[in-house]
N, C-alpha and C. Protein backbone atom coordinates (compact mmCIF):
# COMPACT_ATOMS: atom_id res chain seq x y z
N UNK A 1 200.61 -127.27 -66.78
CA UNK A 1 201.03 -128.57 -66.30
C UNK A 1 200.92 -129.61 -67.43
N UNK A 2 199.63 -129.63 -68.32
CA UNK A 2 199.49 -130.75 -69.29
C UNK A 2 200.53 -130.22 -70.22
N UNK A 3 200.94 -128.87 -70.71
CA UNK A 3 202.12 -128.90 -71.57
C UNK A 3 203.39 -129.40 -71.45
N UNK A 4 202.99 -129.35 -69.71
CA UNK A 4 204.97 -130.10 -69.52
C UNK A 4 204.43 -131.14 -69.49
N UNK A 5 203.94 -131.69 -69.46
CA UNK A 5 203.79 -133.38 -69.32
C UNK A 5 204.25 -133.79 -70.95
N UNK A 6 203.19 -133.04 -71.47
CA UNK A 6 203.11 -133.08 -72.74
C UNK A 6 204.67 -133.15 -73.35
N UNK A 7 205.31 -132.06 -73.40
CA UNK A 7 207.05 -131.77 -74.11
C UNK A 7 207.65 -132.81 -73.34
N UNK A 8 207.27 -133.28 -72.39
CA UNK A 8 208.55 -134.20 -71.84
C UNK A 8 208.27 -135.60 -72.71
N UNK A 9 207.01 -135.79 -72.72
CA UNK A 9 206.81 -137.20 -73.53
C UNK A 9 206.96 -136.52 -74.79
N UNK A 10 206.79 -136.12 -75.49
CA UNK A 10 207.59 -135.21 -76.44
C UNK A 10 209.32 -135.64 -77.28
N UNK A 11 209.53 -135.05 -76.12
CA UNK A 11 211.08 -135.37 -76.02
C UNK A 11 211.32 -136.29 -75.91
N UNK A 12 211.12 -137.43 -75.08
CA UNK A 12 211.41 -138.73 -74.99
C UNK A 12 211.07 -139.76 -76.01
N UNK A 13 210.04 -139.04 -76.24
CA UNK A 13 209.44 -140.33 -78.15
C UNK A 13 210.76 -139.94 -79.16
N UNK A 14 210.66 -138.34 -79.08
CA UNK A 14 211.74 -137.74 -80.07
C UNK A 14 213.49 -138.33 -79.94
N UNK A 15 213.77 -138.24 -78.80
CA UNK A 15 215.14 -139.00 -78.89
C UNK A 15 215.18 -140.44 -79.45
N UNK A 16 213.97 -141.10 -78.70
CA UNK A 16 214.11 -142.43 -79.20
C UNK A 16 213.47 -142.50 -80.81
N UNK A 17 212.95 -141.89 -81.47
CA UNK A 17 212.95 -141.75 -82.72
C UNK A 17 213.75 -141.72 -83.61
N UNK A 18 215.16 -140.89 -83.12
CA UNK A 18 216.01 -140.23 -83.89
C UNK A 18 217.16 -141.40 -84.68
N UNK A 19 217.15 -142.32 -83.79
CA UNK A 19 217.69 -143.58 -84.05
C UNK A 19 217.31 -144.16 -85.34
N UNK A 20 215.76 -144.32 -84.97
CA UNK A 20 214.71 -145.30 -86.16
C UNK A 20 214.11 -144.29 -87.15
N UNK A 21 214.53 -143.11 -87.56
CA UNK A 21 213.41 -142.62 -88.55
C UNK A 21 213.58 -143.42 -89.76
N UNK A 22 212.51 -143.67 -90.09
CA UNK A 22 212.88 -144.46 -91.67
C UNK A 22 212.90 -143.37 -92.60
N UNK A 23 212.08 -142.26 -92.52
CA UNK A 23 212.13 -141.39 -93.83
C UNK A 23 211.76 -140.15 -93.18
N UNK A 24 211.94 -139.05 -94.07
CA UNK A 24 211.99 -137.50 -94.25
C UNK A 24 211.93 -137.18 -95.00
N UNK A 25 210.93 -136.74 -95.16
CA UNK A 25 209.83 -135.45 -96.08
C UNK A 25 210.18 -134.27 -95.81
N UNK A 26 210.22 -133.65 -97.10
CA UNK A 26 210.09 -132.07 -97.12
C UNK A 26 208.66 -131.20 -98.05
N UNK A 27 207.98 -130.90 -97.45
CA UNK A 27 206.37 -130.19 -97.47
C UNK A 27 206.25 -128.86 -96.90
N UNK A 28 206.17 -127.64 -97.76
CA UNK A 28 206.15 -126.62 -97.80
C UNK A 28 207.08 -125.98 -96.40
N UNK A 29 208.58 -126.64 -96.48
CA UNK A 29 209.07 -125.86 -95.26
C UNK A 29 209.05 -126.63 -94.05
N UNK A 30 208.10 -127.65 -94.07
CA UNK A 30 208.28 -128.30 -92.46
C UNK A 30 208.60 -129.86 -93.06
N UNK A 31 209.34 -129.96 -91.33
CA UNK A 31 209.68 -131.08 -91.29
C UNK A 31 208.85 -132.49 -90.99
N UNK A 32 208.79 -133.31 -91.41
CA UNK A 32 207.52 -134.53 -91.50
C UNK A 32 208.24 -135.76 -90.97
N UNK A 33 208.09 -136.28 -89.65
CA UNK A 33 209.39 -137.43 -89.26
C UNK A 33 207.95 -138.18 -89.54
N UNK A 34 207.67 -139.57 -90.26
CA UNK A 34 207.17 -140.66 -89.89
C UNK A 34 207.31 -141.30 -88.50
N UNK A 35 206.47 -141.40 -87.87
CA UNK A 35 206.11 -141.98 -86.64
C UNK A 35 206.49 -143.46 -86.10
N UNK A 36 207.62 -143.69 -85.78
CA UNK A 36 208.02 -145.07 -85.11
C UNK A 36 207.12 -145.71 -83.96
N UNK A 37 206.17 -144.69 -83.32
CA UNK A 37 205.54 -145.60 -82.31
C UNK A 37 204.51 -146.14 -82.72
N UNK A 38 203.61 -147.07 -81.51
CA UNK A 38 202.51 -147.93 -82.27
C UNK A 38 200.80 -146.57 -82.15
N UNK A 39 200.21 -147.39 -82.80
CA UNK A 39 198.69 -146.34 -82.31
C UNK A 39 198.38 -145.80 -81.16
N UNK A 40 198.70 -146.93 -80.41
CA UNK A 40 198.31 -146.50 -78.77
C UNK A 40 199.25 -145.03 -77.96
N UNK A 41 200.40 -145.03 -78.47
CA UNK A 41 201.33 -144.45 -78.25
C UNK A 41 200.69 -142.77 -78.85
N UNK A 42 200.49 -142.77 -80.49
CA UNK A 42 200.37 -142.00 -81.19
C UNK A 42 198.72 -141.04 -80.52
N UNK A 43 197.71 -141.94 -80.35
CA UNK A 43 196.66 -141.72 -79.74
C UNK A 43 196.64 -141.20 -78.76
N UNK A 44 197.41 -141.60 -77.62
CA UNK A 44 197.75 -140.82 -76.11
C UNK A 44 197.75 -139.11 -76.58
N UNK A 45 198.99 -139.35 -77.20
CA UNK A 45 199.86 -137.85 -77.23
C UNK A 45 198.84 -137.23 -77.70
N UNK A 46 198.20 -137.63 -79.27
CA UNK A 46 197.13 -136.27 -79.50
C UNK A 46 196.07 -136.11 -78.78
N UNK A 47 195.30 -137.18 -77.88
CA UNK A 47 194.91 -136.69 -77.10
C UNK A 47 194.99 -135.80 -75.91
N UNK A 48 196.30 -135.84 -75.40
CA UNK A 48 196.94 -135.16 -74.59
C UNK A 48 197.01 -133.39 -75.34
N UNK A 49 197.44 -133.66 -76.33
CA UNK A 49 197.30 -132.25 -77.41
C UNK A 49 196.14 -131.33 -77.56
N UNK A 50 195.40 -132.49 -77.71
CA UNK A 50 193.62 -131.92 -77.86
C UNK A 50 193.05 -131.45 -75.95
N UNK A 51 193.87 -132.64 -75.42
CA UNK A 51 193.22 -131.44 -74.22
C UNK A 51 193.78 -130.35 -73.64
N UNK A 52 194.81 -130.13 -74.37
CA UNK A 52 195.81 -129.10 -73.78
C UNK A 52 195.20 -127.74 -74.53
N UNK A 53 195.09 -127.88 -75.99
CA UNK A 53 194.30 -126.67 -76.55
C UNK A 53 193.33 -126.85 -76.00
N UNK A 54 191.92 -127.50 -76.37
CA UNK A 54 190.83 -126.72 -76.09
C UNK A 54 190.33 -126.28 -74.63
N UNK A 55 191.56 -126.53 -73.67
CA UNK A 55 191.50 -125.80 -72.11
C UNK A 55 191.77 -124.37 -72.88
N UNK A 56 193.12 -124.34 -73.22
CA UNK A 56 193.77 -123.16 -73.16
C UNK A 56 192.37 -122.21 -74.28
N UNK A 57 192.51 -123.00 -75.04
CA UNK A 57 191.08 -121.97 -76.01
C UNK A 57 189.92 -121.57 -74.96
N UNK A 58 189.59 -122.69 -74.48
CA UNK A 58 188.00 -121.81 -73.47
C UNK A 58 188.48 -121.29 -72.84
N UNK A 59 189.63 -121.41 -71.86
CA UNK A 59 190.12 -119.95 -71.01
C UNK A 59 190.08 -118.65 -71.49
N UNK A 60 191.25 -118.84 -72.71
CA UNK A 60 191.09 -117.70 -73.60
C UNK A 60 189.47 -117.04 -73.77
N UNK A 61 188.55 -117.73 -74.41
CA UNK A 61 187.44 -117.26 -74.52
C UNK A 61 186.66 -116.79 -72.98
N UNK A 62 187.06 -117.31 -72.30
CA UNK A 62 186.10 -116.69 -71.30
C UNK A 62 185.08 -117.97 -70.72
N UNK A 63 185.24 -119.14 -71.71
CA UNK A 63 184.09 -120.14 -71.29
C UNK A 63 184.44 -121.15 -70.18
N UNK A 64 185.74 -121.14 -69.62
CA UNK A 64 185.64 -121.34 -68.25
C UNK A 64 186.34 -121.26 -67.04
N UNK A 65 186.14 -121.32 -65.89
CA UNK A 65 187.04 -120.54 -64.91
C UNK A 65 188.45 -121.32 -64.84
N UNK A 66 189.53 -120.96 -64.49
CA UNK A 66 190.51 -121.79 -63.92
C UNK A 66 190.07 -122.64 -62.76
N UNK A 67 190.98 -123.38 -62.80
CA UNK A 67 190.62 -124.01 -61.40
C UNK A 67 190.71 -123.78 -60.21
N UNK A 68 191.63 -122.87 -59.79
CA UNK A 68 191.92 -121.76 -58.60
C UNK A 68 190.86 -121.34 -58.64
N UNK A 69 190.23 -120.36 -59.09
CA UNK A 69 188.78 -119.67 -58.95
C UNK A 69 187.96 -120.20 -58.78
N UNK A 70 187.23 -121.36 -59.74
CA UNK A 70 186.38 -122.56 -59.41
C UNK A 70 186.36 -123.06 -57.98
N UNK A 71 187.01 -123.50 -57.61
CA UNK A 71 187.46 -124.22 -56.04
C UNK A 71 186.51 -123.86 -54.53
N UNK A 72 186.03 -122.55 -55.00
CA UNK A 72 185.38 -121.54 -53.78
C UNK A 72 183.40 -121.75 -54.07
N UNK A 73 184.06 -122.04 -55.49
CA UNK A 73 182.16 -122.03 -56.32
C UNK A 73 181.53 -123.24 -56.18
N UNK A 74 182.20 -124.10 -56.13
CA UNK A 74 181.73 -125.75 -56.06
C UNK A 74 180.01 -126.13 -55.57
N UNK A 75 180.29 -125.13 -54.30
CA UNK A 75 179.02 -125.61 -53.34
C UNK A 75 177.45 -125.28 -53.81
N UNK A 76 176.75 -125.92 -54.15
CA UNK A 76 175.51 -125.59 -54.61
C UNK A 76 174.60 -124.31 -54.00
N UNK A 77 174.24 -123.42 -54.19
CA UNK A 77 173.07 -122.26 -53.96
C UNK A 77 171.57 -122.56 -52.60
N UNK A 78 172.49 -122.07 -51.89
CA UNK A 78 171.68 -122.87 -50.68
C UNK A 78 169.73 -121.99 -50.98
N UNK A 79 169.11 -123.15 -50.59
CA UNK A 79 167.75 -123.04 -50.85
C UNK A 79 167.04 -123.06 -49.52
N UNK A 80 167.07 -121.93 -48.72
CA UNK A 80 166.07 -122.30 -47.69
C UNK A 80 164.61 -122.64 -47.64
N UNK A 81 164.06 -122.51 -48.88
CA UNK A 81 162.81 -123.09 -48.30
C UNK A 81 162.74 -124.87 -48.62
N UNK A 82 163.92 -125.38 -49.80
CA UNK A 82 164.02 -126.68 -49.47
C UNK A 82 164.54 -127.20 -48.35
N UNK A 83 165.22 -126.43 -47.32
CA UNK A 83 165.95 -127.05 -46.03
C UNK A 83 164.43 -126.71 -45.01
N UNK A 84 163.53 -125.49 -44.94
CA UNK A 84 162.28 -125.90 -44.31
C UNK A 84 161.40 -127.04 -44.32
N UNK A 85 161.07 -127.35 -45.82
CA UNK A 85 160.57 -128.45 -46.35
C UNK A 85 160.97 -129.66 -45.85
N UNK A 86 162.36 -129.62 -46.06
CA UNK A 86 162.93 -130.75 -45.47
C UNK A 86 162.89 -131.03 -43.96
N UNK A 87 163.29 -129.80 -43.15
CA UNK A 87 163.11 -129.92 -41.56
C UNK A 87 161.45 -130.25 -41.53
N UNK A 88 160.64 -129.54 -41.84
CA UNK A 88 159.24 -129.80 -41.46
C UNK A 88 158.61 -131.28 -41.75
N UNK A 89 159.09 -132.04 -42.90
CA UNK A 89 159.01 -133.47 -42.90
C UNK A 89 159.42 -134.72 -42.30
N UNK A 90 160.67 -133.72 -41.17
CA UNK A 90 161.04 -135.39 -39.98
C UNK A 90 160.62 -135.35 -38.97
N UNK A 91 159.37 -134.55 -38.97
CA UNK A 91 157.72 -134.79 -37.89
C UNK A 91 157.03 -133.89 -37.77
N UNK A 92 155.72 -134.01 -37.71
CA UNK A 92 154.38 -133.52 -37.54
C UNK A 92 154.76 -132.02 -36.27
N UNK A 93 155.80 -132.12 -35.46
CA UNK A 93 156.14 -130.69 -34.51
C UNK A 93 157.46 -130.38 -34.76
N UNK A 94 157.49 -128.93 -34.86
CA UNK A 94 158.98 -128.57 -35.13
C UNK A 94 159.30 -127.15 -34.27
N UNK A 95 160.04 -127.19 -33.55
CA UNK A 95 160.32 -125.92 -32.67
C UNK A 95 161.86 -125.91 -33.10
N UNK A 96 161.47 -124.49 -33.77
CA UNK A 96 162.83 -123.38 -34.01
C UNK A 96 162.41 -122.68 -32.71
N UNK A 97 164.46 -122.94 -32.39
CA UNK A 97 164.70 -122.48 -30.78
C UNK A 97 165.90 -121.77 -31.13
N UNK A 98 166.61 -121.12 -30.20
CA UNK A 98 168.21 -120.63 -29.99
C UNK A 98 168.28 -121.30 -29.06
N UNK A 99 169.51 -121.65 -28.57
CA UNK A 99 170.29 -122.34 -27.18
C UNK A 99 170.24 -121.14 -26.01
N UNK A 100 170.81 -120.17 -26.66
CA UNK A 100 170.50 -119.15 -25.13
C UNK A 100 169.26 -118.67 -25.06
N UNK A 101 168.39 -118.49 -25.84
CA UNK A 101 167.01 -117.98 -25.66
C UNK A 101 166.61 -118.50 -23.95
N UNK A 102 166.47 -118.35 -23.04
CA UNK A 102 165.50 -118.47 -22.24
C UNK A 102 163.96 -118.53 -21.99
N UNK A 103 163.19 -118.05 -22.90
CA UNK A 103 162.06 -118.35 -23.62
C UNK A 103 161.99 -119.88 -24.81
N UNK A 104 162.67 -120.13 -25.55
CA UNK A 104 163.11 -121.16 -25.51
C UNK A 104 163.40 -122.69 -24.42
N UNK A 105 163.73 -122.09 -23.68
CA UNK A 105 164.63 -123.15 -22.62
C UNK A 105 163.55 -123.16 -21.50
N UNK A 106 162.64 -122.39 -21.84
CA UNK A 106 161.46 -122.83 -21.04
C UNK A 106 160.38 -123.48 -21.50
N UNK A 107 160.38 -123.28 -22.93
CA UNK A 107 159.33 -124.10 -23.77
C UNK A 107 159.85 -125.28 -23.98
N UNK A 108 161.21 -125.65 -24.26
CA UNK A 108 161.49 -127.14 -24.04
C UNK A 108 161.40 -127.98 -22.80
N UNK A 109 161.84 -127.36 -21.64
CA UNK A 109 161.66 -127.84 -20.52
C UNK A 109 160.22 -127.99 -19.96
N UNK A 110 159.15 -127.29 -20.66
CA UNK A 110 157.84 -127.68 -20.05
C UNK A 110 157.42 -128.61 -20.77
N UNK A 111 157.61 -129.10 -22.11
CA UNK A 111 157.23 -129.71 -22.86
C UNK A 111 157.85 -131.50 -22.61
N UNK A 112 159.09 -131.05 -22.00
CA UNK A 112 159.70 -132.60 -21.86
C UNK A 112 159.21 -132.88 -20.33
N UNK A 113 159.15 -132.14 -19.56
CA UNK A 113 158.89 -132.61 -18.53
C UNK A 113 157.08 -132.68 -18.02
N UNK A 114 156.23 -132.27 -18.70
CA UNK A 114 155.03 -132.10 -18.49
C UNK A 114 154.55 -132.73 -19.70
N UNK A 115 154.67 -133.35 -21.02
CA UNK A 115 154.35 -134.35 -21.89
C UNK A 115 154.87 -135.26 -22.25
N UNK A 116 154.56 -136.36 -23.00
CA UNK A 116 154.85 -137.45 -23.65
C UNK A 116 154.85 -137.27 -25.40
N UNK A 117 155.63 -136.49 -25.96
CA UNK A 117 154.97 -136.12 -27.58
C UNK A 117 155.21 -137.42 -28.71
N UNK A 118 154.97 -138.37 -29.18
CA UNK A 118 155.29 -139.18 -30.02
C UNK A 118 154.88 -138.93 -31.29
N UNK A 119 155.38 -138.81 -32.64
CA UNK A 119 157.17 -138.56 -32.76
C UNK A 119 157.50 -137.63 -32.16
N UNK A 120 158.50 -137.67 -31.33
CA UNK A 120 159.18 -136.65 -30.54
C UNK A 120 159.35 -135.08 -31.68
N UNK A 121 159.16 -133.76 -30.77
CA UNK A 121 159.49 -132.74 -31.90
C UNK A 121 160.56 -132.68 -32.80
N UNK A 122 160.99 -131.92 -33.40
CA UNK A 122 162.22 -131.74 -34.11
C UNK A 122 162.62 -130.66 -33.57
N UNK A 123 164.03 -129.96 -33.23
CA UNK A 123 164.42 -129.22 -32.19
C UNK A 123 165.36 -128.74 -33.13
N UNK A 124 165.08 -127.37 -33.98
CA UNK A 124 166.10 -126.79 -34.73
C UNK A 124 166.78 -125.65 -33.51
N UNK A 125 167.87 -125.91 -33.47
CA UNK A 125 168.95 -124.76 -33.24
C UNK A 125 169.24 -123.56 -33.78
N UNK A 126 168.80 -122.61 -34.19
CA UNK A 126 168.86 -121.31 -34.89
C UNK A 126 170.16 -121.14 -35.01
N UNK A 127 170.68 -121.21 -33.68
CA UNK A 127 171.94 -120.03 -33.23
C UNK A 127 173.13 -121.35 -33.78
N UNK A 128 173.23 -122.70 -34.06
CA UNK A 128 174.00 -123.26 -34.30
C UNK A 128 173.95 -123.93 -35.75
N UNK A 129 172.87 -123.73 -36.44
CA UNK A 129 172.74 -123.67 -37.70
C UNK A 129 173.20 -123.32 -38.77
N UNK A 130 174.23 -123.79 -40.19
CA UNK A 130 175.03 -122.46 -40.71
C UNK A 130 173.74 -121.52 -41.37
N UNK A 131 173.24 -122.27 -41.88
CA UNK A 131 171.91 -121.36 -42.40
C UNK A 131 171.30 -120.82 -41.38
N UNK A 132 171.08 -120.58 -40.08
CA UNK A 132 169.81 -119.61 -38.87
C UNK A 132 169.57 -118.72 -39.51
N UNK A 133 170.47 -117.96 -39.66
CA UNK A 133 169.92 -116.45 -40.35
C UNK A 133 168.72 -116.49 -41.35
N UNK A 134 169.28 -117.18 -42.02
CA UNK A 134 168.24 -117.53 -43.60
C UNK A 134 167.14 -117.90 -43.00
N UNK A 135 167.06 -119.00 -42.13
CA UNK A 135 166.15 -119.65 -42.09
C UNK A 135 164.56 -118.80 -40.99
N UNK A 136 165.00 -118.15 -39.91
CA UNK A 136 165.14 -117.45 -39.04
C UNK A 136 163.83 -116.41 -40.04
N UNK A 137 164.56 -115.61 -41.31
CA UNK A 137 163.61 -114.19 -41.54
C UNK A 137 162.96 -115.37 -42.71
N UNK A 138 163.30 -116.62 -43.34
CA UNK A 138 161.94 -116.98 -44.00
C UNK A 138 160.99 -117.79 -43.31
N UNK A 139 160.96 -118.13 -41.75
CA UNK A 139 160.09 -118.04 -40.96
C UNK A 139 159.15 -117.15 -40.69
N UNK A 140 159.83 -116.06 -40.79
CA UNK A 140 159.15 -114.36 -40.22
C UNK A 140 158.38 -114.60 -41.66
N UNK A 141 158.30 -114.54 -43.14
CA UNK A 141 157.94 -114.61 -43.99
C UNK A 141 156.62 -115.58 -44.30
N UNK A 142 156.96 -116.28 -43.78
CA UNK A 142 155.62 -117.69 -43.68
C UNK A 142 155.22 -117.94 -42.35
N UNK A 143 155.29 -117.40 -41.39
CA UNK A 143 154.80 -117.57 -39.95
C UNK A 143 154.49 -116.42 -39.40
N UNK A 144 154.91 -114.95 -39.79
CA UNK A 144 154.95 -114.06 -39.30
C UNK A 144 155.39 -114.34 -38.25
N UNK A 145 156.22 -114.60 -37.31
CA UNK A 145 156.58 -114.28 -36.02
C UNK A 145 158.18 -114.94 -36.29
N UNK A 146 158.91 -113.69 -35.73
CA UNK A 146 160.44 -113.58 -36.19
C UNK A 146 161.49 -114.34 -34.84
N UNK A 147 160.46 -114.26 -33.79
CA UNK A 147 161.16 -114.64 -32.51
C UNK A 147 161.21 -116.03 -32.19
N UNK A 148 161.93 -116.57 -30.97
CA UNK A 148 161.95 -117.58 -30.83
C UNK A 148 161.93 -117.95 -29.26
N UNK A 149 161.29 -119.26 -29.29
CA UNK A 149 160.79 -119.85 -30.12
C UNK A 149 159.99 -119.88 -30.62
N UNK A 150 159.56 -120.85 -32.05
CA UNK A 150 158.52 -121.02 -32.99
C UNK A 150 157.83 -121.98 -33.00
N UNK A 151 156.76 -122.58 -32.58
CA UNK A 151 156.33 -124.02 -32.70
C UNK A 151 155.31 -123.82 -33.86
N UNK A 152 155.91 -125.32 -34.86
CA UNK A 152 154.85 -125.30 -35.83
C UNK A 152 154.77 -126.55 -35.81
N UNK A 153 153.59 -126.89 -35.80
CA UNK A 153 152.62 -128.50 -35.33
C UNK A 153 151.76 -128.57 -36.64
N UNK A 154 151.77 -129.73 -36.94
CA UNK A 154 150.85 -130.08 -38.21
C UNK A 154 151.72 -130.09 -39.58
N UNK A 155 151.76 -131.33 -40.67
CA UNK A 155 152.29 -131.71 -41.28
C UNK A 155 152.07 -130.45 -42.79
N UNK A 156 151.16 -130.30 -42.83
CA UNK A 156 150.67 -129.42 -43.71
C UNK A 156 150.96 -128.22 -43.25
N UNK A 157 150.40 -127.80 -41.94
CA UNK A 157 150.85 -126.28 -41.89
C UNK A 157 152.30 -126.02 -41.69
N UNK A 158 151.88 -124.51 -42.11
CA UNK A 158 153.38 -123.31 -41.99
C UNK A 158 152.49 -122.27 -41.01
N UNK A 159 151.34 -122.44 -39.80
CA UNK A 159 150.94 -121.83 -39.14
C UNK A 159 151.95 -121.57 -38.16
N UNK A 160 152.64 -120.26 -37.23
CA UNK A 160 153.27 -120.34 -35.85
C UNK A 160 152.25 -120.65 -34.83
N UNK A 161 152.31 -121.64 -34.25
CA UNK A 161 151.04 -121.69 -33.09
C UNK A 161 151.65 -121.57 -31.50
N UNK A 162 153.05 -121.12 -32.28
CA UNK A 162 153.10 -119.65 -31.01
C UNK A 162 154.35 -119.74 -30.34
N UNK A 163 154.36 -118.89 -29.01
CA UNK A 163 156.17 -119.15 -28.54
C UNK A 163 155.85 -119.69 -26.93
N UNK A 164 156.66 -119.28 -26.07
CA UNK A 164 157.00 -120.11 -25.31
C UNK A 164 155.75 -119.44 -24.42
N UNK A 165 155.48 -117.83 -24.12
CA UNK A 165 154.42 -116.99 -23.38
C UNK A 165 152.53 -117.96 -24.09
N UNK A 166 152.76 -118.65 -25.17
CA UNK A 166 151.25 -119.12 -25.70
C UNK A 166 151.49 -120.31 -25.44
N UNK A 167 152.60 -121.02 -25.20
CA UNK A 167 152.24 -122.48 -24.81
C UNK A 167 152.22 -123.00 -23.36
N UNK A 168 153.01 -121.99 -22.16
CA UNK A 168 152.98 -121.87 -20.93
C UNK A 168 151.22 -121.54 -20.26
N UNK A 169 150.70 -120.67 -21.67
CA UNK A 169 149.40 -120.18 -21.10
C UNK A 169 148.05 -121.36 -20.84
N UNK A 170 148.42 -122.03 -22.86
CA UNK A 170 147.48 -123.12 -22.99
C UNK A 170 147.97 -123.70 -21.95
N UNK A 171 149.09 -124.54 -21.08
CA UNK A 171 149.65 -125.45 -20.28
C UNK A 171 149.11 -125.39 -19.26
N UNK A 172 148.79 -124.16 -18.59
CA UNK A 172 148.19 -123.68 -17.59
C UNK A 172 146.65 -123.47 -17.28
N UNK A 173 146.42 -123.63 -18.63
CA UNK A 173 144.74 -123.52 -18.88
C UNK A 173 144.28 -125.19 -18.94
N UNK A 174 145.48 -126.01 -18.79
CA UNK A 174 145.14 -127.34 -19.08
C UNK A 174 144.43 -127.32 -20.49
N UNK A 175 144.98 -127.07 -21.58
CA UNK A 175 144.48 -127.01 -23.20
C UNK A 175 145.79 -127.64 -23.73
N UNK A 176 146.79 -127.59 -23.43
CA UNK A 176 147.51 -127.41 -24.55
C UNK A 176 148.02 -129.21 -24.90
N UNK A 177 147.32 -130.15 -24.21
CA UNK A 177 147.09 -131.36 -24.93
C UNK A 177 146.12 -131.21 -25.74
N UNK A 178 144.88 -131.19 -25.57
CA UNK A 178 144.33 -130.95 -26.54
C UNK A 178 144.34 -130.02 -28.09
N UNK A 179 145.30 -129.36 -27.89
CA UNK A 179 145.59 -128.52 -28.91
C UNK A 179 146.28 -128.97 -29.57
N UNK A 180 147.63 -129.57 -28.87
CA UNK A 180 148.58 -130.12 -29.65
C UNK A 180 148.33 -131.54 -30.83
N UNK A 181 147.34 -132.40 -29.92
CA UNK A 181 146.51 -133.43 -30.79
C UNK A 181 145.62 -133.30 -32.02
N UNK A 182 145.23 -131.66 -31.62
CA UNK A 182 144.11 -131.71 -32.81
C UNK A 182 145.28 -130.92 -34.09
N UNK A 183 146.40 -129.77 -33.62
CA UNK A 183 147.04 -129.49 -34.61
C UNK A 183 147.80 -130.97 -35.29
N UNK A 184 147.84 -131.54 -34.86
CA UNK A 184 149.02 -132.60 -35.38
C UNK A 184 148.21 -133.65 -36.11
N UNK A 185 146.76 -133.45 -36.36
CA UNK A 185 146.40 -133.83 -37.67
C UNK A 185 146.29 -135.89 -37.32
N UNK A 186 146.36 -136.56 -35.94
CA UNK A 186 146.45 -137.54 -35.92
C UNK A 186 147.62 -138.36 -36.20
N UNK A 187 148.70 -137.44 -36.89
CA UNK A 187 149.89 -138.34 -36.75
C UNK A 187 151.13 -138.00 -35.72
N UNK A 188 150.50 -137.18 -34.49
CA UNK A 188 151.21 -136.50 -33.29
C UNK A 188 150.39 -137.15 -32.11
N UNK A 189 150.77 -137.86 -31.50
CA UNK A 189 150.36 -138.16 -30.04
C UNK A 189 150.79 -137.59 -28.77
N UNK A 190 149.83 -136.66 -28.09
CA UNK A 190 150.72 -135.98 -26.98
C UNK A 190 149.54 -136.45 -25.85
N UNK A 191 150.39 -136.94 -24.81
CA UNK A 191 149.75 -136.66 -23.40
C UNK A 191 150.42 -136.26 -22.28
N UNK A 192 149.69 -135.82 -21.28
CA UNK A 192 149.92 -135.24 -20.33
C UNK A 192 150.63 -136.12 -19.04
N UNK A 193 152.04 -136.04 -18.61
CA UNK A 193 152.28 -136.59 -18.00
C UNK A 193 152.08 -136.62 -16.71
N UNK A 194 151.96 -138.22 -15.86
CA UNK A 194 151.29 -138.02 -14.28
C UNK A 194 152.09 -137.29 -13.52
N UNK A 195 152.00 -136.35 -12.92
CA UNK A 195 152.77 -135.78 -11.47
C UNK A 195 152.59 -136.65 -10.55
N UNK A 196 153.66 -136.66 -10.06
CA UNK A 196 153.27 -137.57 -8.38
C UNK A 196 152.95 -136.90 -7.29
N UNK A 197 151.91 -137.28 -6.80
CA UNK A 197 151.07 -136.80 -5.82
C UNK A 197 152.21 -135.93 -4.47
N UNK A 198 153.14 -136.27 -4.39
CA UNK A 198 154.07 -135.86 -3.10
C UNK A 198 155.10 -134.68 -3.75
N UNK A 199 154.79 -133.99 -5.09
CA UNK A 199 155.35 -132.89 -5.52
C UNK A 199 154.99 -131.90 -5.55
């Protein structure tokens, strides 16, 4: 593309040249037209020149992709444990869930309807995540427990403090305010919400 750009302005300096050459040189065989346009003119083009080779040279060499090929590579090297890092820092509780899990959908529903958690948890979606997968077995890796859901409470930890069968249990044991307060390190407030007496 930069070569046709290139020959057409080319051609067009060259016709209008042909009019004004003032002089012609002869130097080992080639032809030497003195240049009728101004610097700015003259400057464009070899720049245009200079970027036209040293593309075509690094292609040639190998030093860089076309741009068709490039196009697919753009996207940076996804890092799951900076996207953990990152999820685990927009609050002190974080439950990796799936949407259909039913174990899941019971640990959220006891939790919203039987507490008050301030900052509210963070509620990762596994199953709607483009990363789940990734994220999912480097859980299993730093939590040991591969299933879901995962609750991890406390700013510092990467402890699992368990799934939906360990938090139904504490719930039931009347613990699992207290648990949740002492994992969350003081910057998690959970209490137990009132039932009304006629339920």
């Amino acid at each position: 593309m930069a070569m046709l750009l290139l020959t057409c302005i080319l051609l067009y300096t060259h016709d209008q040249k042909t009019h004004n050459v003032s002089a012609v040189k002869q130097s080992s065989g080639n032809t030497l037209i003195e240049s009728t346009n101004d610097a700015q003119v003259d400057a464009a083009i070899n720049e245009e020149i200079s970027k036209s080779k040293g593309k075509e040279e690094a292609e040639s060499n190998g030093d860089v992709q076309p741009v068709a090929q490039a196009e697919g590579t753009s996207d940076e090297q996804y890092d799951v444990a900076k996207e953990y890092r990152e999820i685990r820092a927009l609050a002190p509780m974080t439950i990796f869930s799936k949407t259909y899990c039913p174990f899941s959908k019971a640990l959220k529903k006891l939790l919203q309807d039987s507490y008050n958690i301030v900052p509210p948890p963070t509620i990762v979606e596994l199953d709607k995540s483009k990363h789940g997968k990734e994220l999912q077995e480097f859980l299993e890796q730093i939590t040991g427990r591969r299933t879901v859901p995962n609750v991890l409470v406390g700013a510092s930890s990467s402890e699992s403090r368990g799934g939906a069968d360990d938090f139904i249990d504490m719930h039931k044991k009347g613990e699992l305010e207290t648990f949740l307060n002492s994992w969350g390190e003081k910057k998690l407030l959970v209490t137990k919400k009132e039932t009304p007496s006629n339920v």
